[in-house]
N, C-alpha and C. Protein backbone atom coordinates (compact mmCIF):
# COMPACT_ATOMS: atom_id res chain seq x y z
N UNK A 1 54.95 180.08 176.06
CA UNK A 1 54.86 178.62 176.01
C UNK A 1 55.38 178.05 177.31
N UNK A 2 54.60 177.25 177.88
CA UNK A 2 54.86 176.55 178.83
C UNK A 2 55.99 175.69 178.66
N UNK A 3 57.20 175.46 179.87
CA UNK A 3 58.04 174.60 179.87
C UNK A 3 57.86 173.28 179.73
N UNK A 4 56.76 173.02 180.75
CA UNK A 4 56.19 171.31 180.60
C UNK A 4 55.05 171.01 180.27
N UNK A 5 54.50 170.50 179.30
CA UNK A 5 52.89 170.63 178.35
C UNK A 5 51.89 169.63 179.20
N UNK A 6 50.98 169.56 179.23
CA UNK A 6 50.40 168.68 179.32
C UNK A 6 50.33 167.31 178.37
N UNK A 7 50.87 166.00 178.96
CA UNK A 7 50.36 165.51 177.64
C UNK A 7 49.07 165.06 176.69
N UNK A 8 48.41 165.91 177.28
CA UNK A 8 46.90 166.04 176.57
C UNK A 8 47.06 166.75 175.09
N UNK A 9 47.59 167.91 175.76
CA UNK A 9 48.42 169.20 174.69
C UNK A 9 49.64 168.52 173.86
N UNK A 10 50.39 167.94 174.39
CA UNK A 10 51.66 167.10 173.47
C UNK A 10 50.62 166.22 172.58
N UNK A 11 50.29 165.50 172.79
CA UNK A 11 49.06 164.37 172.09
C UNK A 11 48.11 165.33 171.05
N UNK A 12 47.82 166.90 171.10
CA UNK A 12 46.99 167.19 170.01
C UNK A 12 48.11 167.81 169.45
N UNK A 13 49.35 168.12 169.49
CA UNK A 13 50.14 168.96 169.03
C UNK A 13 50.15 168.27 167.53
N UNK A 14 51.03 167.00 168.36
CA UNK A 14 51.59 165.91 166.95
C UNK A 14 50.95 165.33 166.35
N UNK A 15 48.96 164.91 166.71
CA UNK A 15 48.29 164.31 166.23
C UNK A 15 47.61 165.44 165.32
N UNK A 16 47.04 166.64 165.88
CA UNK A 16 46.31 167.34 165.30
C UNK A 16 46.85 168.55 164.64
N UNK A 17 47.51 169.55 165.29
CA UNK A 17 47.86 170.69 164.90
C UNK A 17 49.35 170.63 163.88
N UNK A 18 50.10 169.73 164.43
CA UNK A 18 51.50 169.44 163.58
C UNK A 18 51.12 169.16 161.93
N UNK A 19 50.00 168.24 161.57
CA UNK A 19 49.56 167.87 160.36
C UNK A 19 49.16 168.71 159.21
N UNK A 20 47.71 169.86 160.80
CA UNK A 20 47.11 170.90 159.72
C UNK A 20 48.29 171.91 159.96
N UNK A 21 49.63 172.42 160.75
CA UNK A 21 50.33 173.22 160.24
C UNK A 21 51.21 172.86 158.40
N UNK A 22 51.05 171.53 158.76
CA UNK A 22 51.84 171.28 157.39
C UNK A 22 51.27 171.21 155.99
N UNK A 23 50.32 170.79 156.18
CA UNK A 23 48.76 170.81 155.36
C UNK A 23 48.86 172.55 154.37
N UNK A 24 48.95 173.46 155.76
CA UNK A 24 48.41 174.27 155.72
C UNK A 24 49.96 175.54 154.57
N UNK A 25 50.75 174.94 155.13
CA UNK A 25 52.19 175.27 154.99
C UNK A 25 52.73 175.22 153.30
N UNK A 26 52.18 173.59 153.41
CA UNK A 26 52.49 172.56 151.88
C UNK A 26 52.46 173.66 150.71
N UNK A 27 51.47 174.94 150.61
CA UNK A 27 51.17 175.53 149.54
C UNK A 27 52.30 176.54 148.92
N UNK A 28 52.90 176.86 150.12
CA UNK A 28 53.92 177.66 150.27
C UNK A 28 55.73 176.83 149.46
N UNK A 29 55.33 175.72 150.46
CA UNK A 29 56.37 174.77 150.59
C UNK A 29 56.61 173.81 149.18
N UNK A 30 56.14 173.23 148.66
CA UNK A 30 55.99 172.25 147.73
C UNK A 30 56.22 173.43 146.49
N UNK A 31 55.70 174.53 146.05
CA UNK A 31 56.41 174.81 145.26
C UNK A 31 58.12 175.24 144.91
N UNK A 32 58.11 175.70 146.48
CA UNK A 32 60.00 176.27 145.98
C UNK A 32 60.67 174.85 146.10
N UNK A 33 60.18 173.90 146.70
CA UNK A 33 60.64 172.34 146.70
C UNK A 33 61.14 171.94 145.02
N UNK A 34 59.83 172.07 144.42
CA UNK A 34 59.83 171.51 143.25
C UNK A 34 60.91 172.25 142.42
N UNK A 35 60.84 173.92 142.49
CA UNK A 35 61.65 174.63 141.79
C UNK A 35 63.24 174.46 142.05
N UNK A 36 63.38 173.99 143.13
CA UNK A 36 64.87 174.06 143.66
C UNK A 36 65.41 172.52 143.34
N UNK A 37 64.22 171.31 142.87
CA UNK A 37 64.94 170.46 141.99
C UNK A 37 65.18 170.29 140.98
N UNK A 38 64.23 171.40 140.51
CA UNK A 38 63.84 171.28 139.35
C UNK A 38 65.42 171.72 138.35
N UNK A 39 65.55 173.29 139.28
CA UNK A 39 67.02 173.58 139.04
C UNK A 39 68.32 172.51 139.20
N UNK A 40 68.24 171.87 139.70
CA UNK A 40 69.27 170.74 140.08
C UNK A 40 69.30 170.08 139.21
N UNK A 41 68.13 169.27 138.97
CA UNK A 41 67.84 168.33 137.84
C UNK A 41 68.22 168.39 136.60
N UNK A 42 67.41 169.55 136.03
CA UNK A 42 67.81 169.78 134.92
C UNK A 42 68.52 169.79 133.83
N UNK A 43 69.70 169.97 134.17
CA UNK A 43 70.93 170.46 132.98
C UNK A 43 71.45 168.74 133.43
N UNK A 44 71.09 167.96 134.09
CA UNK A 44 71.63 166.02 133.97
C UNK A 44 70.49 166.06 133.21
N UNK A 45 69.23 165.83 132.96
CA UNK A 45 67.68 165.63 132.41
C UNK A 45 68.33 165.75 130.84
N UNK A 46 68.82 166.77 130.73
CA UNK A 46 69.22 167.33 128.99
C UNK A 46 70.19 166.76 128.74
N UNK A 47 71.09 166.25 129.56
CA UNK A 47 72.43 165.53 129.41
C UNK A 47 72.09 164.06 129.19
N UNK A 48 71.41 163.62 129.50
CA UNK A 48 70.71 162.14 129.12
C UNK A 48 69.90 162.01 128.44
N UNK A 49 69.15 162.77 128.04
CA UNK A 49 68.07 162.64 126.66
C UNK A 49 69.05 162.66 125.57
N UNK A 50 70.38 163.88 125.49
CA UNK A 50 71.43 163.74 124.75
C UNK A 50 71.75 162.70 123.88
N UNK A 51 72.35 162.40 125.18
CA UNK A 51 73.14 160.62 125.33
C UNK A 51 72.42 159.79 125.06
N UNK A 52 71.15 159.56 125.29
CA UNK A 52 70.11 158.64 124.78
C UNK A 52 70.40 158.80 123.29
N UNK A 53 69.97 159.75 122.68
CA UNK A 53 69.70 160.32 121.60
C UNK A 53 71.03 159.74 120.13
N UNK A 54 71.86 159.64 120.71
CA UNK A 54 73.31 159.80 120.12
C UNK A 54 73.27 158.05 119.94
N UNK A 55 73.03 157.94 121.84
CA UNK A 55 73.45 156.25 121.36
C UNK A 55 72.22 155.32 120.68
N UNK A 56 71.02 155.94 120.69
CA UNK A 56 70.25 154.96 119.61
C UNK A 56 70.46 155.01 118.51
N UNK A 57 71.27 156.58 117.33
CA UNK A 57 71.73 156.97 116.73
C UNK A 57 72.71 155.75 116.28
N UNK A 58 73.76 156.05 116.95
CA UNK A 58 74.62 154.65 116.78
C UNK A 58 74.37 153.54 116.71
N UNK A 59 73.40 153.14 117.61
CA UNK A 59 72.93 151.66 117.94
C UNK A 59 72.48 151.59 116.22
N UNK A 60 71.52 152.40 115.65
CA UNK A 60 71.01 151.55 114.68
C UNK A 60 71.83 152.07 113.44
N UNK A 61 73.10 152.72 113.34
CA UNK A 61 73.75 152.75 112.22
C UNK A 61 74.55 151.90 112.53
N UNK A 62 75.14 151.02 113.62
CA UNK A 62 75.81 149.89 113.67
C UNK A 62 74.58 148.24 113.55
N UNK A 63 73.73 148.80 113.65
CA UNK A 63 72.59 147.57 113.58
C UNK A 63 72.58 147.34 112.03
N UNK A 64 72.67 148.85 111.33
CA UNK A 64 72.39 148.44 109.42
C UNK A 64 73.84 147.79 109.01
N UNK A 65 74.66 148.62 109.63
CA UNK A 65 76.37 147.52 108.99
C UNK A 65 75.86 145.95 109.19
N UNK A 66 75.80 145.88 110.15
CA UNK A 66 75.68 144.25 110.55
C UNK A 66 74.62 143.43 109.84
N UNK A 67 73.81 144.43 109.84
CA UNK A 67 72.67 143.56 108.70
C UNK A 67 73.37 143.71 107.58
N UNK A 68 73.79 144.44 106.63
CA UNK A 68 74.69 144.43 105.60
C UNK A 68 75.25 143.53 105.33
N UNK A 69 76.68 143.40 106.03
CA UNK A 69 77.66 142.48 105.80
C UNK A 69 76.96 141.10 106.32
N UNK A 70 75.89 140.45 107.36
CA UNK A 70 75.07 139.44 107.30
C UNK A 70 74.78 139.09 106.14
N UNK A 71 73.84 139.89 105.45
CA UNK A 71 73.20 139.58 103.82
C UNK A 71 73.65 139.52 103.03
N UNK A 72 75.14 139.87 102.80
CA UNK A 72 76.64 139.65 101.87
C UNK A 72 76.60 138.26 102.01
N UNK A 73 77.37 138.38 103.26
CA UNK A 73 78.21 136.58 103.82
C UNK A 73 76.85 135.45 103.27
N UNK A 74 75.40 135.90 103.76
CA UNK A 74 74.64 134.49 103.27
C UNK A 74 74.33 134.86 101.79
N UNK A 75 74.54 135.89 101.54
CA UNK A 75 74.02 135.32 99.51
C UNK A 75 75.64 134.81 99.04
N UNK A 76 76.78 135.28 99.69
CA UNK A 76 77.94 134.35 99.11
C UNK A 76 77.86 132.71 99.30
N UNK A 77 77.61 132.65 100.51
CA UNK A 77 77.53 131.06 100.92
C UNK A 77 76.09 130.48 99.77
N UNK A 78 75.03 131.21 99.89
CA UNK A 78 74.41 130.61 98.56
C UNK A 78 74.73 130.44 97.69
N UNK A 79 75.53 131.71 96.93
CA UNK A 79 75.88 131.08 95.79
C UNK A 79 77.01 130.49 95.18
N UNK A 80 77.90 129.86 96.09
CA UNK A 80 78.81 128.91 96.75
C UNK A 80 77.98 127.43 96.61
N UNK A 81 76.95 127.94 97.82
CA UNK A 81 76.20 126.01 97.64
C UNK A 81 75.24 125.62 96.36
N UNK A 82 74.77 126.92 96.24
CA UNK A 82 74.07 126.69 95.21
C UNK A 82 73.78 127.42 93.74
N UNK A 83 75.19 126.91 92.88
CA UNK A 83 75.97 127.79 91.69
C UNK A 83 74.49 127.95 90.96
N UNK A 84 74.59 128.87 89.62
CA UNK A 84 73.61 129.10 88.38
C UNK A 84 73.95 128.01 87.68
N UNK A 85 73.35 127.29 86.85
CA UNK A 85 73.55 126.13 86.31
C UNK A 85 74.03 126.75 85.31
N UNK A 86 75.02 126.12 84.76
CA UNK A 86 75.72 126.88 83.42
C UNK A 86 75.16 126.16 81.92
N UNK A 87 75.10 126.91 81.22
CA UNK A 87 74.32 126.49 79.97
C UNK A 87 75.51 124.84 79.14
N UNK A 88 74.54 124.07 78.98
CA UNK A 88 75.17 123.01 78.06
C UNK A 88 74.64 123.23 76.70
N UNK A 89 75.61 123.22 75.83
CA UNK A 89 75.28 123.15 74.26
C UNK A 89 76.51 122.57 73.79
N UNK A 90 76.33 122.09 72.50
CA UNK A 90 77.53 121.53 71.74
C UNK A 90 78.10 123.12 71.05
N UNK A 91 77.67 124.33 71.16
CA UNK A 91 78.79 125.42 70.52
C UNK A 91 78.93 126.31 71.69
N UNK A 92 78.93 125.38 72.99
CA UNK A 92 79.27 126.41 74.23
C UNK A 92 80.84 126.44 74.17
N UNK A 93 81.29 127.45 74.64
CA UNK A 93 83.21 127.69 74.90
C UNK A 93 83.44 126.43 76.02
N UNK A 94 84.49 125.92 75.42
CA UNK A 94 84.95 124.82 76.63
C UNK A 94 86.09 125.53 77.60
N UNK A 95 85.63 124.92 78.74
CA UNK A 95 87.10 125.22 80.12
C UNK A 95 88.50 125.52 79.18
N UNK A 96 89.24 126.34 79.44
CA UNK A 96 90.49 126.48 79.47
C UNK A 96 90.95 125.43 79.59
N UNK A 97 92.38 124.95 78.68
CA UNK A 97 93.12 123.75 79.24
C UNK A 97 92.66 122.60 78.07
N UNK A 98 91.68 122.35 77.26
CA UNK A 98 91.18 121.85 76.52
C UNK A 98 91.70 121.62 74.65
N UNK A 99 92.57 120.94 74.24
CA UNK A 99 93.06 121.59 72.82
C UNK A 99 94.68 122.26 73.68
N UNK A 100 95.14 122.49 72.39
CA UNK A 100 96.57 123.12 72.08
C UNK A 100 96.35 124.55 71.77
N UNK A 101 94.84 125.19 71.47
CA UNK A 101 94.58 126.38 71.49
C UNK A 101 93.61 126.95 72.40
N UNK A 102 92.71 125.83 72.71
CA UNK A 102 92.19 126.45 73.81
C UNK A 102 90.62 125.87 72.60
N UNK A 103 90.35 125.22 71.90
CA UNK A 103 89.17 124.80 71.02
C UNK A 103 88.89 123.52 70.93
N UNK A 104 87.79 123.13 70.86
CA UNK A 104 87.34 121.53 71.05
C UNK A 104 88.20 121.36 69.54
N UNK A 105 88.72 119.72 69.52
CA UNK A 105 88.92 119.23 68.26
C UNK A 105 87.67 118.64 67.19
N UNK A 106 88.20 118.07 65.83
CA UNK A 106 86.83 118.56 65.09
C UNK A 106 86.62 116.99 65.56
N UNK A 107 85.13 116.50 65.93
CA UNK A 107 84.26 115.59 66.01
C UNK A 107 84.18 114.51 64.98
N UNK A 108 84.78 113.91 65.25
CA UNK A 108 84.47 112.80 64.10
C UNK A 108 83.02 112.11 63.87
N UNK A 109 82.74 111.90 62.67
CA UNK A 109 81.36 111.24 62.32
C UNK A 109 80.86 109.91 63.30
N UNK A 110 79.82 109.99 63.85
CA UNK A 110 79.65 108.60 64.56
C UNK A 110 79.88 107.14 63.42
N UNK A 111 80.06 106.37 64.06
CA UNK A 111 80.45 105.03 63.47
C UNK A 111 78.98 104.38 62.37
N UNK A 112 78.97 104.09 61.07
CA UNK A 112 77.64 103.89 60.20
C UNK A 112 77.43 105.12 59.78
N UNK A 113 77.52 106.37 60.29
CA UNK A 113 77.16 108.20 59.45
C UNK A 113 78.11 107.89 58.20
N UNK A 114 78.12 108.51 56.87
CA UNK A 114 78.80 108.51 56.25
C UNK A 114 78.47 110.10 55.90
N UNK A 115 79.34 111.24 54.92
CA UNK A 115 79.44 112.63 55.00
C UNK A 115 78.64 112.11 53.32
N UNK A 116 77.51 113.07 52.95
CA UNK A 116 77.05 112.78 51.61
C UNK A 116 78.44 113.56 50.85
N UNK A 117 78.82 113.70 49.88
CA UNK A 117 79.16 114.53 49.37
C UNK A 117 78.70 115.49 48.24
N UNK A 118 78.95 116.87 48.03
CA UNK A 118 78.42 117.58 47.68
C UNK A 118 77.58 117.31 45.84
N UNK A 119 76.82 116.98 45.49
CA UNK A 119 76.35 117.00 44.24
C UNK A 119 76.18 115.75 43.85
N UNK A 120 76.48 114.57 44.94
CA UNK A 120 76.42 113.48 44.36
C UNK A 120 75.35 112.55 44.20
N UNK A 121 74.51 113.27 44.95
CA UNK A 121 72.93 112.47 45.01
C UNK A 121 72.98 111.73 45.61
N UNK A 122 73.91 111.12 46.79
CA UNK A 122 73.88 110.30 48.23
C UNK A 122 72.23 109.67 48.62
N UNK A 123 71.83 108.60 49.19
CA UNK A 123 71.11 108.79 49.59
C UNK A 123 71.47 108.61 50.95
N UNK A 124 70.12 109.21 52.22
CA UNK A 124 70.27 109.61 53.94
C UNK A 124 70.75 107.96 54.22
N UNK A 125 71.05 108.38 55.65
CA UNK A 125 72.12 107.51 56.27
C UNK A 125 70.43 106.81 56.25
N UNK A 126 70.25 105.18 57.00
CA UNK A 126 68.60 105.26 57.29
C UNK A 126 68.85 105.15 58.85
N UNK A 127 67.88 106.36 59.49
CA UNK A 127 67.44 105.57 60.89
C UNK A 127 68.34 106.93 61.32
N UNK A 128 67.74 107.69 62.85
CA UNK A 128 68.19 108.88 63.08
C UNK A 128 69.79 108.61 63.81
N UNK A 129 70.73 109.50 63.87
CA UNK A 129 71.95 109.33 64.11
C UNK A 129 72.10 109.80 65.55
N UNK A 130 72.64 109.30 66.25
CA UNK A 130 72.61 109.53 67.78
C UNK A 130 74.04 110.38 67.85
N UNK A 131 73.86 111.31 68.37
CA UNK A 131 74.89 112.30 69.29
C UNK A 131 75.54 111.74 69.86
N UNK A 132 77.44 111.93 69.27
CA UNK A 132 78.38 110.93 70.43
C UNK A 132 78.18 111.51 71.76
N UNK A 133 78.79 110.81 72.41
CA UNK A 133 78.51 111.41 74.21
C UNK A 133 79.42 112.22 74.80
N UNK A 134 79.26 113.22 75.17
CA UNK A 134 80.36 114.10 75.87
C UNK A 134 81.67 113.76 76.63
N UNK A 135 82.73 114.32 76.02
CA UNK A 135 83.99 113.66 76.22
C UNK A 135 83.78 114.14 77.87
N UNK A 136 84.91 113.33 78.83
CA UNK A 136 84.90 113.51 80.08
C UNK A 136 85.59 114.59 80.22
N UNK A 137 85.25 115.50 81.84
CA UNK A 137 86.16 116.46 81.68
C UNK A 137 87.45 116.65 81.69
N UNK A 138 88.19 117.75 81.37
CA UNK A 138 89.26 117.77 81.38
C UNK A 138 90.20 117.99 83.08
N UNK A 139 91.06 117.72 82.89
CA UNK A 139 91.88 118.16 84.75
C UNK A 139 92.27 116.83 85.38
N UNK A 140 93.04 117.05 86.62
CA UNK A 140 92.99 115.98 87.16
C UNK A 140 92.14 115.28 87.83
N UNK A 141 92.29 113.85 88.59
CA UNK A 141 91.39 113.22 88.99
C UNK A 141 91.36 113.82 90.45
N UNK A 142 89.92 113.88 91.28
CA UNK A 142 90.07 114.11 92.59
C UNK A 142 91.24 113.39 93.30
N UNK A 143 91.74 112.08 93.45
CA UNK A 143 92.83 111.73 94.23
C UNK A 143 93.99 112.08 94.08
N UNK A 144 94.02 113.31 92.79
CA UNK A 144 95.67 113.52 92.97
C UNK A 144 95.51 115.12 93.67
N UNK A 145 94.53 115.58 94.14
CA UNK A 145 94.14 116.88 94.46
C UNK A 145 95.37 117.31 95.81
N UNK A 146 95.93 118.00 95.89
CA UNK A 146 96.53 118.23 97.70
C UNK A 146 95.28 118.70 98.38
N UNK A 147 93.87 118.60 98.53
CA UNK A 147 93.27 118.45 99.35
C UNK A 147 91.96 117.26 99.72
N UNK A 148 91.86 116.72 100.91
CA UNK A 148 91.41 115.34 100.66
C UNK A 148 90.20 115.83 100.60
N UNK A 149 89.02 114.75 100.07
CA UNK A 149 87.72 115.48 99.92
C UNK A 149 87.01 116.67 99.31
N UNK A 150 87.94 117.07 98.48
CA UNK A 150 87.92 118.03 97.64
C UNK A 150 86.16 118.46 97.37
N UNK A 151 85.96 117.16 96.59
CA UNK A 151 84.23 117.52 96.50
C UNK A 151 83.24 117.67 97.07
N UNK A 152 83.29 117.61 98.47
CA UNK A 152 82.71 117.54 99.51
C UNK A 152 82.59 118.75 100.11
N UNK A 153 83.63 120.09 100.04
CA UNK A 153 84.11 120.97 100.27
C UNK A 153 83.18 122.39 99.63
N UNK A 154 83.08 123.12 100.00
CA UNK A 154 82.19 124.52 99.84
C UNK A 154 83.05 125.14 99.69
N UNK A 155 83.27 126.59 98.81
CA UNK A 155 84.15 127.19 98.29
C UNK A 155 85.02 127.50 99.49
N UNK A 156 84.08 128.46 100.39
CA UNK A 156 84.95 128.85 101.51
C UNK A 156 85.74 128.03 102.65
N UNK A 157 85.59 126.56 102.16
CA UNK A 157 86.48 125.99 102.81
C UNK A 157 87.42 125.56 102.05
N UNK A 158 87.66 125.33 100.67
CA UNK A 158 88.07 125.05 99.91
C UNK A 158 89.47 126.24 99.82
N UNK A 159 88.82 127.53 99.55
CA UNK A 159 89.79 128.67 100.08
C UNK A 159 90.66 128.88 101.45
N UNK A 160 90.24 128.16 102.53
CA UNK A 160 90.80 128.34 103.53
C UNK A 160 92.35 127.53 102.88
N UNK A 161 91.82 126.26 102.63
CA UNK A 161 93.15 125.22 102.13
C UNK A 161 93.89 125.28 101.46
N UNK A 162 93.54 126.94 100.51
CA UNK A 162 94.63 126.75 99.95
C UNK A 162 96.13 127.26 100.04
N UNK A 163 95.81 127.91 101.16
CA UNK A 163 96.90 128.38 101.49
C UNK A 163 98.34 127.66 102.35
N UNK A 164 99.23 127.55 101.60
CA UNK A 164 100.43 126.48 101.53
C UNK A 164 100.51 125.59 100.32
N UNK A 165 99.95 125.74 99.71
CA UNK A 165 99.98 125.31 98.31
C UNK A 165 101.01 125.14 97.88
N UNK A 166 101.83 124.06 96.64
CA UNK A 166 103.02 124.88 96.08
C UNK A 166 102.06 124.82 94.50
N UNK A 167 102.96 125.81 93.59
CA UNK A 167 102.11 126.23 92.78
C UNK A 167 101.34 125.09 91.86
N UNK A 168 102.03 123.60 91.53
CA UNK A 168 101.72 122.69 90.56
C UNK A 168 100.79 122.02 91.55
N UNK A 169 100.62 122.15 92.72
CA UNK A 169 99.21 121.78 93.33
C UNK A 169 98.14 122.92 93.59
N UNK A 170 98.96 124.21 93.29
CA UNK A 170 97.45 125.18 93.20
C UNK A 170 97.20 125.11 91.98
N UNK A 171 97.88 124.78 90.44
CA UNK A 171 97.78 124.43 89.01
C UNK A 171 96.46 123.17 89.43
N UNK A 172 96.64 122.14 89.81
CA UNK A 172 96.13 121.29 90.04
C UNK A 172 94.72 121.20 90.19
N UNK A 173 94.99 122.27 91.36
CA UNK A 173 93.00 122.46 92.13
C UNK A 173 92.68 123.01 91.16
N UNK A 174 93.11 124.37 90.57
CA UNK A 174 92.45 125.21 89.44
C UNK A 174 92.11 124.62 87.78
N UNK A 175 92.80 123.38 87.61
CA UNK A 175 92.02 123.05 86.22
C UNK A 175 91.35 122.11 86.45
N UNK A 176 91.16 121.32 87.58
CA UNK A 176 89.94 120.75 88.21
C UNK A 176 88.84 121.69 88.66
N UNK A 177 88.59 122.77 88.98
CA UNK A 177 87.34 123.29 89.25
C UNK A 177 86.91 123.93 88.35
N UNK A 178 87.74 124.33 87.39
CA UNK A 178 87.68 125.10 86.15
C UNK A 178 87.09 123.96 85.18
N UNK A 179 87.16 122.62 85.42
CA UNK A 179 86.56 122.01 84.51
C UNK A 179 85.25 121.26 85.21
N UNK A 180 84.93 121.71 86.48
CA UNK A 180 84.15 120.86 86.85
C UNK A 180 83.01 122.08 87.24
N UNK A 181 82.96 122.58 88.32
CA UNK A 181 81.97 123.83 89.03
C UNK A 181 82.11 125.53 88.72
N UNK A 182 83.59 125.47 88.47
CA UNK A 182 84.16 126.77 88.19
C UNK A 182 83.50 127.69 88.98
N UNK A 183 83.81 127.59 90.75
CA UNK A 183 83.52 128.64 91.61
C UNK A 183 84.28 129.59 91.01
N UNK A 184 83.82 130.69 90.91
CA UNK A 184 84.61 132.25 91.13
C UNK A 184 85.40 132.43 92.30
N UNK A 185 84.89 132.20 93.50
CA UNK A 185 85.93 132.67 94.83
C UNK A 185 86.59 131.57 94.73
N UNK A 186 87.05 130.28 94.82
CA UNK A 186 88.06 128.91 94.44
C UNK A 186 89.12 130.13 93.63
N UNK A 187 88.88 130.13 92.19
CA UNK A 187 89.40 130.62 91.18
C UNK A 187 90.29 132.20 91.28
N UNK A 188 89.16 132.65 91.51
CA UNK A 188 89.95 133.77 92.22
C UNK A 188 90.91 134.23 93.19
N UNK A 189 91.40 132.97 94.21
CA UNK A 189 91.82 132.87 95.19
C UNK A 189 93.15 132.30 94.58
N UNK A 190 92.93 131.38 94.14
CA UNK A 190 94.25 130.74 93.55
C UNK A 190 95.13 131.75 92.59
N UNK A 191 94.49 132.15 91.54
CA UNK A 191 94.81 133.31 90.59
C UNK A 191 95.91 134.25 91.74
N UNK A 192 94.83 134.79 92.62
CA UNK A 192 95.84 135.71 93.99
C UNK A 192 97.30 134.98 94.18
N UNK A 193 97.09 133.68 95.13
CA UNK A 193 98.02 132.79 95.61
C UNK A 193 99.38 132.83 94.65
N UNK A 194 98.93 132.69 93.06
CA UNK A 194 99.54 132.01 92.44
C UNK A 194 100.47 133.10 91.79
N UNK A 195 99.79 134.28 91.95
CA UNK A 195 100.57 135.86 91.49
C UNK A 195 101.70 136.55 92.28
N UNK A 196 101.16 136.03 93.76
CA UNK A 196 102.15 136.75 95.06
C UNK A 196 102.96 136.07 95.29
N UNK A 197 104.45 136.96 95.38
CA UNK A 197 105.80 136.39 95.28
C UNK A 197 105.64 135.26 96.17
């Protein structure tokens, strides 16, 4: 090889012959390329499919908790805002707190009813007898409540308040809701309050 080229010869080296040596080379070359990353690569490649693997794993057994306890919290708040209507009848059990035993007293005859008595050949009252009207409930009035707005209030805020209570104002809230909505979580909460030293 000549010391100093022509640059005719420099000009086909790098344009022409440099390309097809590599061209020509590539077949040789490009595979131990690939193999020698391939080795490199690898054992990270398996280490992250891993890790992928694990954390979608997690991702969606922490995705079902959360949906879980979501679909708890809103069917409580439903059925908080919006109780089962409780059955009215005249031989339904009345609220606690009602009577000296806990039993409606006996109903007196409406005013004009008279009771036939037995064998005497009475004749009917005339004209149908109207149903007295349901005594009011029992408990105190909302303004003596220790919390203002009482009725306005959703269980779970209702529960937040009650804590500091003294007991003849947690007595208070509880035979008022007991005679009015009778939430379970209200009721239940106080019951707690009212048990712990």
């Amino acid at each position: 090889m000549r010391d100093q080229q022509d640059p005719l010869e420099q000009l086909l080296d790098l344009l022409v012959y440099a390309p097809l040596g590599l061209v020509l080379s590539a077949r040789d070359i490009v595979p131990n390329l690939a193999e020698k990353g391939r080795r490199h690569l690898a054992p990270q490649a398996t280490a992250a499919r891993l890790v992928g693997k694990l954390a979608t794993r997690q991702g969606q057994r922490e995705a079902e908790r959360l949906i879980r306890t979501a679909r708890s919290q809103v069917e409580q708040l439903l059925g908080d805002l919006f109780p089962p209507p409780r059955p009215r009848s005249d031989d339904a059990a009345p609220p606690s707190g009602e009577g000296t035993n806990g039993s409606h007293p006996p109903a007196s005859p409406p005013p004009g009813a008279q009771a036939a008595a037995p064998g005497a050949g009475a004749a009917a009252a005339p004209g149908p007898v109207a149903a007295p009207p349901p005594p009011p409930p029992a408990g105190p009035d909302v303004s003596e409540l220790a919390i203002p707005g009482y009725d306005t209030l959703s269980a779970s805020q209702v529960v937040q308040r009650l804590v500091g209570l003294t007991p003849d104002e947690l007595e208070a809230v509880r035979a008022y809701e007991q005679a009015r909505r009778g939430r379970k979580t209200v009721l239940t909460r106080i019951a707690q309050l009212k048990g712990s030293p």
